[in-house]
PDB file of N, CA and C in Angstrom:
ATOM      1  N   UNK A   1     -35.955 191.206  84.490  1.00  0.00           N
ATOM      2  CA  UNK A   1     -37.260 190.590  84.317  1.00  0.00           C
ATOM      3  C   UNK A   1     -37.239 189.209  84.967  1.00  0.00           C
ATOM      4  N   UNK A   2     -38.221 188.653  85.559  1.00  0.00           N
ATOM      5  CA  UNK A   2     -38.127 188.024  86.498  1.00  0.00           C
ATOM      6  C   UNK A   2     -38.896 186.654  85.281  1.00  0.00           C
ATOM      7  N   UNK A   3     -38.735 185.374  85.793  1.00  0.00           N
ATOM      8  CA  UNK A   3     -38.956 184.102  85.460  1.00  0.00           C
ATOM      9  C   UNK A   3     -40.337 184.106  85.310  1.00  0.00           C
ATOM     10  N   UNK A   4     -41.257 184.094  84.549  1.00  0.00           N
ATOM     11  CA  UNK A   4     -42.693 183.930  84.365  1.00  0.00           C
ATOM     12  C   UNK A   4     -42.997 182.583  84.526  1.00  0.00           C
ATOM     13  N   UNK A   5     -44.310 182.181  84.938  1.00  0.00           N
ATOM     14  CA  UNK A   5     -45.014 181.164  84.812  1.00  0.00           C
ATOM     15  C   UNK A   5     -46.035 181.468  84.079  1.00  0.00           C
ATOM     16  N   UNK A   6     -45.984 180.309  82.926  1.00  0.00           N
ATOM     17  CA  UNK A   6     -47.566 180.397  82.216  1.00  0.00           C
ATOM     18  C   UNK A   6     -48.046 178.986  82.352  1.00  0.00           C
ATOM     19  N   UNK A   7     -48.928 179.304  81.496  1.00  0.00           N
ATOM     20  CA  UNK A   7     -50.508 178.313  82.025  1.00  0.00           C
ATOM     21  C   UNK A   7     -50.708 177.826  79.931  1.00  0.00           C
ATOM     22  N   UNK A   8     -51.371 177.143  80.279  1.00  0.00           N
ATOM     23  CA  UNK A   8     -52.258 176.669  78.680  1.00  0.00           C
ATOM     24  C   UNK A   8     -52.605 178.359  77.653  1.00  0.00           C
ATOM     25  N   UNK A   9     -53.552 179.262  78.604  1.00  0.00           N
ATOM     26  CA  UNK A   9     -54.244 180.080  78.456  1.00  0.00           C
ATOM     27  C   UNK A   9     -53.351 180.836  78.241  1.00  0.00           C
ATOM     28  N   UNK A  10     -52.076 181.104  78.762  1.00  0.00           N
ATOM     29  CA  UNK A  10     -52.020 182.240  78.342  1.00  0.00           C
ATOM     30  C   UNK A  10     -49.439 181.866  77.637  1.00  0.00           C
ATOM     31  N   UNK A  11     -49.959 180.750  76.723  1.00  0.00           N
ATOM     32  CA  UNK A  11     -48.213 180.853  76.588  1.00  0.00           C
ATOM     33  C   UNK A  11     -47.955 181.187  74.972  1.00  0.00           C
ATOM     34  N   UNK A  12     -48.935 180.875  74.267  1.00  0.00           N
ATOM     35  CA  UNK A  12     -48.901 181.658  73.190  1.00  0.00           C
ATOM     36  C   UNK A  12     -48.455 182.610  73.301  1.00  0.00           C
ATOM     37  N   UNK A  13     -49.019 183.495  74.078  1.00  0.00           N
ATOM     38  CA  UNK A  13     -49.233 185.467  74.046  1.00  0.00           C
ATOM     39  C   UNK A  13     -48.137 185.266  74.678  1.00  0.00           C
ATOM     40  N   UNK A  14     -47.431 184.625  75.500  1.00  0.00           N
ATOM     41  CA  UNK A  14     -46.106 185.243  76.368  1.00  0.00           C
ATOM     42  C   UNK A  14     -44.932 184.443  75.372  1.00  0.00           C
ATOM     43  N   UNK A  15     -45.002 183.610  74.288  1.00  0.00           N
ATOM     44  CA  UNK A  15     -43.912 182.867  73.289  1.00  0.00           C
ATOM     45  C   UNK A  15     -44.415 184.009  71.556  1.00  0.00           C
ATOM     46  N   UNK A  16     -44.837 184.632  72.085  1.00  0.00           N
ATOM     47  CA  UNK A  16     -44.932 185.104  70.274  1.00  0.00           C
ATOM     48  C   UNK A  16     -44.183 186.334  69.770  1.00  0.00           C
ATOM     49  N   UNK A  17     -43.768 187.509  70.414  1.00  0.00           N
ATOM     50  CA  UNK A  17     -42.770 188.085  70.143  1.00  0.00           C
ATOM     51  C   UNK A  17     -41.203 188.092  70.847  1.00  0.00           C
ATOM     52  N   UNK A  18     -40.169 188.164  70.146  1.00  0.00           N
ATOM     53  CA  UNK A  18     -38.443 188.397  70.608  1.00  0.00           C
ATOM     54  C   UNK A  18     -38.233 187.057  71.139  1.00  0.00           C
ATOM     55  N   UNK A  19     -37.315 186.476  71.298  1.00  0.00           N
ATOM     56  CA  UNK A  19     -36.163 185.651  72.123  1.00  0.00           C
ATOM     57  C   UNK A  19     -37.184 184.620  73.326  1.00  0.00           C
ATOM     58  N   UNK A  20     -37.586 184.172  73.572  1.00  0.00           N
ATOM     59  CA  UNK A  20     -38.536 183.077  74.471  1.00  0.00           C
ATOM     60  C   UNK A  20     -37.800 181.657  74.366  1.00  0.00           C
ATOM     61  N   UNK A  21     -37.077 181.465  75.879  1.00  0.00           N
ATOM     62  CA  UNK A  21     -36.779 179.939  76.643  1.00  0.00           C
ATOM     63  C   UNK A  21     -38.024 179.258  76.846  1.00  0.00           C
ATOM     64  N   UNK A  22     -38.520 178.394  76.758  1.00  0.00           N
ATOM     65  CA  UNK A  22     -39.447 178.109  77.801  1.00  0.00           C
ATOM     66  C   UNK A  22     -38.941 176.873  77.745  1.00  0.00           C
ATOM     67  N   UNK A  23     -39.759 176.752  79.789  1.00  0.00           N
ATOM     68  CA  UNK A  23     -39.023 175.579  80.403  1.00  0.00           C
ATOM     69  C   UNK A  23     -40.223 174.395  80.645  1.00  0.00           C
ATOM     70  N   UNK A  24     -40.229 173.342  80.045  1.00  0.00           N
ATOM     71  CA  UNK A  24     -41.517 173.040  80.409  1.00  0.00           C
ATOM     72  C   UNK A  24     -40.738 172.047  81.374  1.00  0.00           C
ATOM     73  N   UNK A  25     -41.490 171.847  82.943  1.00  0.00           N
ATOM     74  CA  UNK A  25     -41.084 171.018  83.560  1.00  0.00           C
ATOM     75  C   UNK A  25     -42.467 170.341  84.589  1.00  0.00           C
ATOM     76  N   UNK A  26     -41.889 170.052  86.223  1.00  0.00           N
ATOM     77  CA  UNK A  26     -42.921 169.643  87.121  1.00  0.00           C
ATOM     78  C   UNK A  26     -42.266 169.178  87.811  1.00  0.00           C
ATOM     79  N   UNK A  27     -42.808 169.720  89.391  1.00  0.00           N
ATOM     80  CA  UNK A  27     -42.487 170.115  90.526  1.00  0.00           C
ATOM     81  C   UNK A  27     -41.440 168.646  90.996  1.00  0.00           C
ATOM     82  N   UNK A  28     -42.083 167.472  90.557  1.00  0.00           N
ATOM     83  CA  UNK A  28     -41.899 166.363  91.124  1.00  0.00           C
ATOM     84  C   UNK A  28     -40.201 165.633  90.546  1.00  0.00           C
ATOM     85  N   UNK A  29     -39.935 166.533  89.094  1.00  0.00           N
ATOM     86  CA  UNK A  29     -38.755 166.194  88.199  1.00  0.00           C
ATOM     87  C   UNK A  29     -37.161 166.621  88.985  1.00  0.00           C
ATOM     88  N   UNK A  30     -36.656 165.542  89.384  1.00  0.00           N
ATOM     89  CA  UNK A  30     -35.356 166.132  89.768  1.00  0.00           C
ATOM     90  C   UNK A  30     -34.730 166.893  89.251  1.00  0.00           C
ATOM     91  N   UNK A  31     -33.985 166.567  87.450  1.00  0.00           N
ATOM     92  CA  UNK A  31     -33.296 167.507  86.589  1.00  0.00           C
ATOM     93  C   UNK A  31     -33.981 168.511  86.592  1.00  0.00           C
ATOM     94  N   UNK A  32     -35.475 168.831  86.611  1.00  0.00           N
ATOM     95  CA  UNK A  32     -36.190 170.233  86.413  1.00  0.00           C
ATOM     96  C   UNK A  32     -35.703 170.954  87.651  1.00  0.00           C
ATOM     97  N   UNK A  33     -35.366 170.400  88.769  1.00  0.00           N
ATOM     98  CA  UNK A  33     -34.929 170.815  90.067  1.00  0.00           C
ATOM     99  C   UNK A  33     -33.488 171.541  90.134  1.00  0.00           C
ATOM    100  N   UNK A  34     -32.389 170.641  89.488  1.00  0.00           N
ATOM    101  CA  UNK A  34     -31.210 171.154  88.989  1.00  0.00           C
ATOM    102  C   UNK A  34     -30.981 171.666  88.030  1.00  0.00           C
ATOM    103  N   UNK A  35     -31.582 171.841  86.820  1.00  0.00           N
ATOM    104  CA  UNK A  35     -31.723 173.294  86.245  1.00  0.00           C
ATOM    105  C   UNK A  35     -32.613 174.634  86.696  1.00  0.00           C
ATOM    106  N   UNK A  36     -33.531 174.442  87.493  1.00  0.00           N
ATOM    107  CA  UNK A  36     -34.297 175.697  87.510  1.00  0.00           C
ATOM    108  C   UNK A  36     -32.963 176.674  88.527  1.00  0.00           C
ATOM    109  N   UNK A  37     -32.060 176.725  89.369  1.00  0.00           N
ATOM    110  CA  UNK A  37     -31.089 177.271  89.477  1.00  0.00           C
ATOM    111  C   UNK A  37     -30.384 178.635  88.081  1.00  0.00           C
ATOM    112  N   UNK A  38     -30.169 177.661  87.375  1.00  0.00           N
ATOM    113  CA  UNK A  38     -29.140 177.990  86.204  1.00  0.00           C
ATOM    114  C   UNK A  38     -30.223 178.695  85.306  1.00  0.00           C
ATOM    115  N   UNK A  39     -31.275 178.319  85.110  1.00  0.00           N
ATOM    116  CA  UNK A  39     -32.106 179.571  84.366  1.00  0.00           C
ATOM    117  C   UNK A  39     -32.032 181.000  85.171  1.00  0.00           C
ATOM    118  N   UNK A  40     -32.613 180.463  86.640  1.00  0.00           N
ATOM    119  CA  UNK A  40     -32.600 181.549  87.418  1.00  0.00           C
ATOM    120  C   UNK A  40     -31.051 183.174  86.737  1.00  0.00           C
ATOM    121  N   UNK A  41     -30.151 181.893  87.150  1.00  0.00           N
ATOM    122  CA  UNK A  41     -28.792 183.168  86.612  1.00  0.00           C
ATOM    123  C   UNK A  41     -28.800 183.553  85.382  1.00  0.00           C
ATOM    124  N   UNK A  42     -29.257 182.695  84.263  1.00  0.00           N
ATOM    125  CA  UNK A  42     -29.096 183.383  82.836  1.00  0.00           C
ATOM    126  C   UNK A  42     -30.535 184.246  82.763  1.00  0.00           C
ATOM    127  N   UNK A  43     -31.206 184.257  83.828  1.00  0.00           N
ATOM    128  CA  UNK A  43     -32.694 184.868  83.916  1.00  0.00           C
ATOM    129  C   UNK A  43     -31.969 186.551  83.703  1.00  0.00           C
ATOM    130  N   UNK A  44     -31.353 186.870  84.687  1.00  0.00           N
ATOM    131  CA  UNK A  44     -30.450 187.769  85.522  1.00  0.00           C
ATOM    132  C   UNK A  44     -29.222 188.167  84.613  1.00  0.00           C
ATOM    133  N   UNK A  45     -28.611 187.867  83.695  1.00  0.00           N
ATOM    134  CA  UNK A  45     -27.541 187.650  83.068  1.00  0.00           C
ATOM    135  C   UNK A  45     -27.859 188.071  81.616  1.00  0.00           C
ATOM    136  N   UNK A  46     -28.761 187.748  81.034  1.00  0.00           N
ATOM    137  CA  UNK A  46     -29.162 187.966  79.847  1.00  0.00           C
ATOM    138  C   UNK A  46     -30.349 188.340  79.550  1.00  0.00           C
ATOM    139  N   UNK A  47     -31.200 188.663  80.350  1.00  0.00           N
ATOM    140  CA  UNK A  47     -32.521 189.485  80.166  1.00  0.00           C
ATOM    141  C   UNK A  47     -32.991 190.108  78.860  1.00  0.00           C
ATOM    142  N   UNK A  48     -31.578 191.061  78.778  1.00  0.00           N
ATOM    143  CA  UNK A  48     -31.826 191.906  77.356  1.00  0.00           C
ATOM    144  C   UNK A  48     -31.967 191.375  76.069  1.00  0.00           C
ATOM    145  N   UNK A  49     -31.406 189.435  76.331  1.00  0.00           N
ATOM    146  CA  UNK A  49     -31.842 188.735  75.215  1.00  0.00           C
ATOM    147  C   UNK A  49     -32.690 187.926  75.037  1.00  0.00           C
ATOM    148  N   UNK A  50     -33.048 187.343  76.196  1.00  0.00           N
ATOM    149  CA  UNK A  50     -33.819 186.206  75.877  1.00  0.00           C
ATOM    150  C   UNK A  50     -35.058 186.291  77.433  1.00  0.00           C
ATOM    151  N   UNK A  51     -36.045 186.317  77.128  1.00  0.00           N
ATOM    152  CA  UNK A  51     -37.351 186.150  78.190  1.00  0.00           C
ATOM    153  C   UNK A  51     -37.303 184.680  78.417  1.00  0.00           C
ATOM    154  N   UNK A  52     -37.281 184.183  79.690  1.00  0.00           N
ATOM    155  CA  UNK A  52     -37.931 182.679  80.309  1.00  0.00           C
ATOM    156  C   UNK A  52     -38.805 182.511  80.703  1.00  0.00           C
ATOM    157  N   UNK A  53     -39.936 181.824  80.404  1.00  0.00           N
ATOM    158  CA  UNK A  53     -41.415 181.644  81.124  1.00  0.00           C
ATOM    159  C   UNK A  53     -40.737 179.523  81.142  1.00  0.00           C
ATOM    160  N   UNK A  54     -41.925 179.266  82.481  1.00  0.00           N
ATOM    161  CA  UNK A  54     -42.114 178.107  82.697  1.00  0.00           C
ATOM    162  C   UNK A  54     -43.447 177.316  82.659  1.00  0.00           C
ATOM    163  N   UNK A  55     -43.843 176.281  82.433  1.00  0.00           N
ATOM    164  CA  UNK A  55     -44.669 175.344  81.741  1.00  0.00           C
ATOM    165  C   UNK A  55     -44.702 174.522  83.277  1.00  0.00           C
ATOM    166  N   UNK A  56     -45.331 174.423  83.803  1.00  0.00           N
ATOM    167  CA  UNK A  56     -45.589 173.274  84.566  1.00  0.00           C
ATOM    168  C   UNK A  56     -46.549 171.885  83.970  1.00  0.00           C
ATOM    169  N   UNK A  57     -46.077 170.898  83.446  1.00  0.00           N
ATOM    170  CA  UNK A  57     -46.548 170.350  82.900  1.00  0.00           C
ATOM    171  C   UNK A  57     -47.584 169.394  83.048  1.00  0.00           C
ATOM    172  N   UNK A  58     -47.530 169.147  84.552  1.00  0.00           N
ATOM    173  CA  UNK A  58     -48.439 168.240  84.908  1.00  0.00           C
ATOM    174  C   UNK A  58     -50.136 169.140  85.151  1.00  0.00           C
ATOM    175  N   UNK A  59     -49.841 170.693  84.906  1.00  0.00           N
ATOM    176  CA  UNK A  59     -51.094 171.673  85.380  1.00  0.00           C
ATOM    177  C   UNK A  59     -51.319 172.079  83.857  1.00  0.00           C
ATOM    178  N   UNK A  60     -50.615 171.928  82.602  1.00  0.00           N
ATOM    179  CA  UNK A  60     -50.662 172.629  81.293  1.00  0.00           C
ATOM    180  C   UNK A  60     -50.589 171.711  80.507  1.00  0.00           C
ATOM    181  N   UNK A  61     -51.159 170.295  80.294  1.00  0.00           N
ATOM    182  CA  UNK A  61     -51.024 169.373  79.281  1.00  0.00           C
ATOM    183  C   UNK A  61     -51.564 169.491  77.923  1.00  0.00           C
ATOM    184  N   UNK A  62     -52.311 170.673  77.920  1.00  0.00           N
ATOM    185  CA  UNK A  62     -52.494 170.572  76.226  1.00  0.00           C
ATOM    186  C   UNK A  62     -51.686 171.209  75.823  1.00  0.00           C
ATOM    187  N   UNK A  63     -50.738 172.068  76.441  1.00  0.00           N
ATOM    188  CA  UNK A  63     -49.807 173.265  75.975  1.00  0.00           C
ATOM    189  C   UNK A  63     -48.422 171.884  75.364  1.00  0.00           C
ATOM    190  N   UNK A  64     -48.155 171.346  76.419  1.00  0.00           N
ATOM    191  CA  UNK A  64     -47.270 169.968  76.274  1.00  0.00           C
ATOM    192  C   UNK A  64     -47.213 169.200  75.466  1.00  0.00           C
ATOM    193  N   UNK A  65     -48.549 169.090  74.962  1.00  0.00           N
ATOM    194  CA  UNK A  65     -48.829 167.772  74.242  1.00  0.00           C
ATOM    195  C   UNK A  65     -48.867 168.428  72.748  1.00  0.00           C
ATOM    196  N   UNK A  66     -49.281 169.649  72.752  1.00  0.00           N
ATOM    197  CA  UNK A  66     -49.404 170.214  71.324  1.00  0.00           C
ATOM    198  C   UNK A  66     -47.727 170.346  70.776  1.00  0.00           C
ATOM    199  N   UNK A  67     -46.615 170.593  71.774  1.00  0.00           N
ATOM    200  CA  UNK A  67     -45.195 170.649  71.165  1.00  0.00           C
ATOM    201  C   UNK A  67     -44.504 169.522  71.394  1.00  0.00           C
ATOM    202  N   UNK A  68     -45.402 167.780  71.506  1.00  0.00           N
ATOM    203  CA  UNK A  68     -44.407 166.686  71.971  1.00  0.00           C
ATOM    204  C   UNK A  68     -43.882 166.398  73.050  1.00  0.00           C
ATOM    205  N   UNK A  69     -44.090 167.324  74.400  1.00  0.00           N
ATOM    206  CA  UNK A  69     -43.039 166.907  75.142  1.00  0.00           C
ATOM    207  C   UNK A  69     -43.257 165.824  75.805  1.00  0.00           C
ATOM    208  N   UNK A  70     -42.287 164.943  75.609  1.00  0.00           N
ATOM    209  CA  UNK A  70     -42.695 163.586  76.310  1.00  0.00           C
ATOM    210  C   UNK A  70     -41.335 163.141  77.606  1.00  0.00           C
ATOM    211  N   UNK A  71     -40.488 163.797  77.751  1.00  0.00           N
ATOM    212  CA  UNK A  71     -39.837 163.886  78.709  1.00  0.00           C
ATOM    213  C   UNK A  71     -39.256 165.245  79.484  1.00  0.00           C
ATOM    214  N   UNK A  72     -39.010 165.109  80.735  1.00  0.00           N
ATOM    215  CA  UNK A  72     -38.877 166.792  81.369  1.00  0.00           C
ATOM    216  C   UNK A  72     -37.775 166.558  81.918  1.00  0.00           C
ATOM    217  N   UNK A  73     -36.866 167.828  81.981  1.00  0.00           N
ATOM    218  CA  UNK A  73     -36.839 168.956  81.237  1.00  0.00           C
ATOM    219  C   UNK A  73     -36.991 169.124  79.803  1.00  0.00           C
ATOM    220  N   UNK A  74     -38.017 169.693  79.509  1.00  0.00           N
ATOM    221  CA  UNK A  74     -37.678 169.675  77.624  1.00  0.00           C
ATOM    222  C   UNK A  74     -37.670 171.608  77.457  1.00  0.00           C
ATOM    223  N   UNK A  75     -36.467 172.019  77.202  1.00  0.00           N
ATOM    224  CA  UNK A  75     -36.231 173.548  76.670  1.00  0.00           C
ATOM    225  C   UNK A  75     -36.892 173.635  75.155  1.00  0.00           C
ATOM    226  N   UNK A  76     -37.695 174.772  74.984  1.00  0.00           N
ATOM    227  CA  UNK A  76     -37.943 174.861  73.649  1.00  0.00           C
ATOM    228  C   UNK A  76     -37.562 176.209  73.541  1.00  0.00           C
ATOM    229  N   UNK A  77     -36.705 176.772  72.722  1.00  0.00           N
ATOM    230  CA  UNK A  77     -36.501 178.310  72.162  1.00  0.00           C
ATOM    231  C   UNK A  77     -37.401 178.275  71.152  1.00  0.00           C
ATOM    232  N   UNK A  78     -37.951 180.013  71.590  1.00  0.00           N
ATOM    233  CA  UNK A  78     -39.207 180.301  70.082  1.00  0.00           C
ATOM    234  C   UNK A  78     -38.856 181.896  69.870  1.00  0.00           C
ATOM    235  N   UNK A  79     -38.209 181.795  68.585  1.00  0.00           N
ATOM    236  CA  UNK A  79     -38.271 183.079  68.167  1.00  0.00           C
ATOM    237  C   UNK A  79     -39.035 183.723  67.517  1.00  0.00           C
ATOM    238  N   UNK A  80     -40.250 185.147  68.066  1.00  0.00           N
ATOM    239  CA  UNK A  80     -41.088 185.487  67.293  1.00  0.00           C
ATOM    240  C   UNK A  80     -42.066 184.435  66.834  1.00  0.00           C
ATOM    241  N   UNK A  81     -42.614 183.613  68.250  1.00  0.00           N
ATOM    242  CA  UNK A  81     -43.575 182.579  68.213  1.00  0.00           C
ATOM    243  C   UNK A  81     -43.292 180.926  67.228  1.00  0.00           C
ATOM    244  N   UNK A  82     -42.091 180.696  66.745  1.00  0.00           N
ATOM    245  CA  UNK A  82     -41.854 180.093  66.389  1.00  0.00           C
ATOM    246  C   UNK A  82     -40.781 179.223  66.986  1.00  0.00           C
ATOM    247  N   UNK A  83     -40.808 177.540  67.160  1.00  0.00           N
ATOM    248  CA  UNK A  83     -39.687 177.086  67.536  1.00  0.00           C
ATOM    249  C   UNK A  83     -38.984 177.086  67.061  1.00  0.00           C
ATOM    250  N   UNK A  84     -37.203 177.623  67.349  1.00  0.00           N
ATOM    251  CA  UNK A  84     -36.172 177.199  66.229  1.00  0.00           C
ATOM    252  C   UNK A  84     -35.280 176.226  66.962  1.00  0.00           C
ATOM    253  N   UNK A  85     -35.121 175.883  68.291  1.00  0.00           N
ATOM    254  CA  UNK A  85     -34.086 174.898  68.925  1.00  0.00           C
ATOM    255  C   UNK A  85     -35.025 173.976  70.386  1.00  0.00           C
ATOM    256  N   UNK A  86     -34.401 173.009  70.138  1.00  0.00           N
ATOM    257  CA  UNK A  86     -35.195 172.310  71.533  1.00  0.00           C
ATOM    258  C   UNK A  86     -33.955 171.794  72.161  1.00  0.00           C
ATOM    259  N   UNK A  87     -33.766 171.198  73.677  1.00  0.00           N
ATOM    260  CA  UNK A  87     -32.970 170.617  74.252  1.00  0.00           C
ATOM    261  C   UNK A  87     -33.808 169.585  75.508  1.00  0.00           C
ATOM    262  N   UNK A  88     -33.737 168.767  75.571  1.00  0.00           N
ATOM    263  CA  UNK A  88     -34.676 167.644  76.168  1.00  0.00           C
ATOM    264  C   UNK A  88     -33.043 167.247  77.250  1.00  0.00           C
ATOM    265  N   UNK A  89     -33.883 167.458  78.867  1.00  0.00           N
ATOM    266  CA  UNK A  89     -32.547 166.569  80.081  1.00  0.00           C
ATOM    267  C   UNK A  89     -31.575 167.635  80.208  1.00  0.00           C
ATOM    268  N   UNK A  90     -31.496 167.702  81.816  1.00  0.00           N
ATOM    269  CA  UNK A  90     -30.628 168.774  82.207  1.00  0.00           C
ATOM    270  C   UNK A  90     -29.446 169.250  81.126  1.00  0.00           C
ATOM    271  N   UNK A  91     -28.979 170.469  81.117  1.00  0.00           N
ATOM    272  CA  UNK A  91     -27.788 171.060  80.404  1.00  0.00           C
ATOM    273  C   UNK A  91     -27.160 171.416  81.361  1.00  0.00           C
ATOM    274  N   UNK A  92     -25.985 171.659  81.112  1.00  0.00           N
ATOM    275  CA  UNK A  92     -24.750 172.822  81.975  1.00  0.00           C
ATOM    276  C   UNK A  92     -25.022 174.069  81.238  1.00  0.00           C
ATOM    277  N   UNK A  93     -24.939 174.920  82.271  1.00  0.00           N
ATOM    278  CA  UNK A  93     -25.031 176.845  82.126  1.00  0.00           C
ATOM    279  C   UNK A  93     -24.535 177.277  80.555  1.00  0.00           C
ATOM    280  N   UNK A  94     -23.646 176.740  80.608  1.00  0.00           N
ATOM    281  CA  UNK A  94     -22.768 177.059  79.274  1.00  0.00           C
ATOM    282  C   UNK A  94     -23.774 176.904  78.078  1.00  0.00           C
ATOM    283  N   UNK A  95     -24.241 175.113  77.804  1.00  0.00           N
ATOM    284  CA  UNK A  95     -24.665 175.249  76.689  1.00  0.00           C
ATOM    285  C   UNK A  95     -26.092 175.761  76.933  1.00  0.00           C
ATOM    286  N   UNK A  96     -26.783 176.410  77.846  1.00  0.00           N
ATOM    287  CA  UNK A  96     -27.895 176.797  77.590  1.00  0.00           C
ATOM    288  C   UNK A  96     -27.628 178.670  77.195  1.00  0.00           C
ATOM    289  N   UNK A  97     -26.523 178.872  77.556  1.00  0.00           N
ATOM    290  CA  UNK A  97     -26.115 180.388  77.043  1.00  0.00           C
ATOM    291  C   UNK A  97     -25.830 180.100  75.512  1.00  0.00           C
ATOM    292  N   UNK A  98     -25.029 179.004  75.377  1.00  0.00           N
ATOM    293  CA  UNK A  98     -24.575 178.964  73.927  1.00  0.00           C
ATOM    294  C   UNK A  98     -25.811 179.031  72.632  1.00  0.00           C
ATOM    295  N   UNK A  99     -26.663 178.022  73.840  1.00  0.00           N
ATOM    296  CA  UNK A  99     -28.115 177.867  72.736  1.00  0.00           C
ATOM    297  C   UNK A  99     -29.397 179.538  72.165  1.00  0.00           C
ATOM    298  N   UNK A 100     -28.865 180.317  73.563  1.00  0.00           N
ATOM    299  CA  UNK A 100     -29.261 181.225  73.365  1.00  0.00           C
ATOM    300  C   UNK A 100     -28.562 182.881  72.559  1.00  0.00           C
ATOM    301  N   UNK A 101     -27.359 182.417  72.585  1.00  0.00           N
ATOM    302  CA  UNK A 101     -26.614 183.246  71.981  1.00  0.00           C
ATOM    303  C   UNK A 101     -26.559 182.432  70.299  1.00  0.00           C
ATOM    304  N   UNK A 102     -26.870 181.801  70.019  1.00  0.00           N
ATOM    305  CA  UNK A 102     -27.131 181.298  68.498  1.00  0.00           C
ATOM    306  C   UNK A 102     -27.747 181.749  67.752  1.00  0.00           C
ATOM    307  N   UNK A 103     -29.093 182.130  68.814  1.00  0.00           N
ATOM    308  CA  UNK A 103     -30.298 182.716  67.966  1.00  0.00           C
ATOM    309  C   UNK A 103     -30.770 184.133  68.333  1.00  0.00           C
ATOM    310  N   UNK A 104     -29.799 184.759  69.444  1.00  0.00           N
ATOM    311  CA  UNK A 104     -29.505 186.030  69.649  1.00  0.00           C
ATOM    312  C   UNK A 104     -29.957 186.766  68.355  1.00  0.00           C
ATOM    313  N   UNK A 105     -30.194 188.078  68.179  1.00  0.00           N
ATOM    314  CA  UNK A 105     -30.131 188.537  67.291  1.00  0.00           C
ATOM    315  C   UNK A 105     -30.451 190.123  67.406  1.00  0.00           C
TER     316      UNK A 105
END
């Protein structure tokens, strides 16, 4: 399953059932630059657990503003439409597998 992009309109419906990364970032963010790589592979790598959609934030600000994000990269995991982990500023591969194998299930 390939990396989704959502919009305001439609990230509810793509964060409300199973395992959901989302990446909220923007085009202009370096770290959003050096992680979008490393999602790419755990995109590819772990599919069967966890779905990634992306947030462009400077085009989706009420989506942004309704979960805080006030700096980018900000990762939010939502399981079954709910947040249970956030990570704000590039990660290494590792702990973004680790974060997702936590709430694996």
């Amino acid at each position: 399953m390939a990396i989704e992009h959502v919009t305001d309109q439609n990230f509810g419906q793509e964060t409300a059932e199973g395992l959901v990364l989302a990446d909220f970032w923007a085009p202009w963010c370096g770290p959003c630059k050096m992680i979008a790589p490393l999602l790419e592979e755990i995109d590819g790598e772990m599919e069967d657990k966890v779905q990634i959609v992306k947030l462009d934030v400077d085009e989706n600000q009420e989506t942004a503003g309704k979960f805080g994000v006030m700096s980018i990269p900000t990762l939010l995991l939502f399981k079954d439409g709910k947040v249970v982990d956030q990570v704000i500023g590039f990660q290494p591969k590792e702990a973004l597998v680790d974060l997702i194998n936590k709430h694996a299930s």
